[in-house]
Protein backbone atom coordinates (compact mmCIF):
# COMPACT_ATOMS: atom_id res chain seq x y z
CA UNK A 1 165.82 153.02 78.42
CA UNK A 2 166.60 152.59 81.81
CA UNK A 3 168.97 149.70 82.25
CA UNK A 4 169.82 149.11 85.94
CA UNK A 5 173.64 149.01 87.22
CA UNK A 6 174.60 145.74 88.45
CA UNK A 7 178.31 146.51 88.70
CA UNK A 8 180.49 149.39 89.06
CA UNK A 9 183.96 149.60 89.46
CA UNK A 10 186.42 152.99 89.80
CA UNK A 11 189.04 153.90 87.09
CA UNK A 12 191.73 156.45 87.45
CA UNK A 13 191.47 159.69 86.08
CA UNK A 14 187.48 159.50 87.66
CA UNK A 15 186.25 156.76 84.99
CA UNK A 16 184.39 154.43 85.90
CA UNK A 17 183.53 150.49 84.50
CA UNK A 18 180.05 150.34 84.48
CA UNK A 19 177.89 146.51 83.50
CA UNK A 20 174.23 146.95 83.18
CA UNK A 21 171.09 144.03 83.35
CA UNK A 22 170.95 143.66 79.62
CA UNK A 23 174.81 142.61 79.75
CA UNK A 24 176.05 145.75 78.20
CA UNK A 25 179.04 147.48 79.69
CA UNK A 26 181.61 150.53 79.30
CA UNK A 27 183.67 153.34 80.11
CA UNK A 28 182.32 156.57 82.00
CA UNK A 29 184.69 159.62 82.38
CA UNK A 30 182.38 161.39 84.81
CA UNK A 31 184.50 164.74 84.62
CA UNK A 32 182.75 165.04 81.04
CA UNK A 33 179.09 164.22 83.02
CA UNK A 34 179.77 166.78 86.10
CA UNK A 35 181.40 169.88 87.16
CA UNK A 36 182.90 169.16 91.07
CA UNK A 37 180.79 171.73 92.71
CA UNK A 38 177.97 171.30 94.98
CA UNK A 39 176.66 168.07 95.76
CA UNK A 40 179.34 166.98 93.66
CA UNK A 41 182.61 168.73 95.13
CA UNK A 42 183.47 166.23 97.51
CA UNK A 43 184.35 163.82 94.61
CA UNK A 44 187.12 165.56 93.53
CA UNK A 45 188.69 164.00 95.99
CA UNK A 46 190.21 160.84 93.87
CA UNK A 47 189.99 158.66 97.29
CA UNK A 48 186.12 159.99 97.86
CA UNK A 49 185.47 159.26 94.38
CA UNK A 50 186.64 155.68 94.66
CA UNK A 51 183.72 155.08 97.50
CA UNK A 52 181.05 154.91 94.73
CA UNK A 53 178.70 151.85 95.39
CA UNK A 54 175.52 150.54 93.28
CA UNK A 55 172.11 151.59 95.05
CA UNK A 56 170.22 148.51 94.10
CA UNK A 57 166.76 150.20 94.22
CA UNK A 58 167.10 152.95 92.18
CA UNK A 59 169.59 150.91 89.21
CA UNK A 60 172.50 153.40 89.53
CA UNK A 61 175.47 154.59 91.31
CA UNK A 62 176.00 156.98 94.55
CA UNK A 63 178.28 158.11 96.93
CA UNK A 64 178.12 158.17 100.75
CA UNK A 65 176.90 162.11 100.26
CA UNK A 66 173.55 160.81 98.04
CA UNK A 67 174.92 162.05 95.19
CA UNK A 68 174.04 160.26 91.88
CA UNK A 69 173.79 160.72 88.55
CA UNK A 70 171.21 159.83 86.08
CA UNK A 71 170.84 155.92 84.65
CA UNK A 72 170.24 157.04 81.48
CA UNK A 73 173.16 159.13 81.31
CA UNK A 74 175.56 156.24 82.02
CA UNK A 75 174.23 153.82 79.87
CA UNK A 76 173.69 156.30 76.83
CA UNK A 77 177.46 157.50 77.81
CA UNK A 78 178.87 153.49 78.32
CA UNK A 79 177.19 152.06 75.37
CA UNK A 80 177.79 155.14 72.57
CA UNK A 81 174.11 155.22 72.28
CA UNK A 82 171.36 158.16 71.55
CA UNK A 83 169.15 159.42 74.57
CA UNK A 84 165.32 159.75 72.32
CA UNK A 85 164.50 162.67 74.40
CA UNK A 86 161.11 163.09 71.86
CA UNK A 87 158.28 162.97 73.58
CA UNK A 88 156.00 159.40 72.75
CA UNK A 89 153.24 159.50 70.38
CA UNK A 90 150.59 157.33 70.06
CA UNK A 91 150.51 157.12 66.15
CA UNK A 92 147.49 154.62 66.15
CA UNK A 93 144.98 156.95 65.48
């Protein structure tokens, strides 16, 4: 999949407005993605949360700690789509 970020903006109630290369775009509640503990704890802090920014070479959002969270996630969350985790097969045999 593995549509890059291009735009991220924070919600309230830790959502976030994601837009993606391909043009699509959507809602992320990330308390459904995460549990605030480890790397993550420090965005349960609303203001903390709000200092997400777009890391241009890997496609997807941080946080001044390096946390992350997976580009497939979001856009499969934002866009109401399937993740194929099936492994490829090369049916041309």
């Amino acid at each position: 999949m593995l549509k890059d970020i291009v735009s991220a903006e924070p919600l309230t109630g830790y959502r976030l407005r994601l837009a993606f290369e391909d043009g699509a775009e959507g809602t992320v509640a990330v308390r459904q993605l995460i549990e605030f503990t480890g790397v993550f704890e420090p965005l349960r802090d609303e203001a903390y949360f709000r200092q997400l920014r777009v890391n241009a070479e890997l496609g997807t959002i941080e946080w001044p700690n390096g946390a992350d969270l997976d580009l497939d996630v979001l856009y499969a969350t934002a866009t109401n789509t399937v993740i194929d985790l099936e492994p490829r097969r090369n049916d041309a045999a």
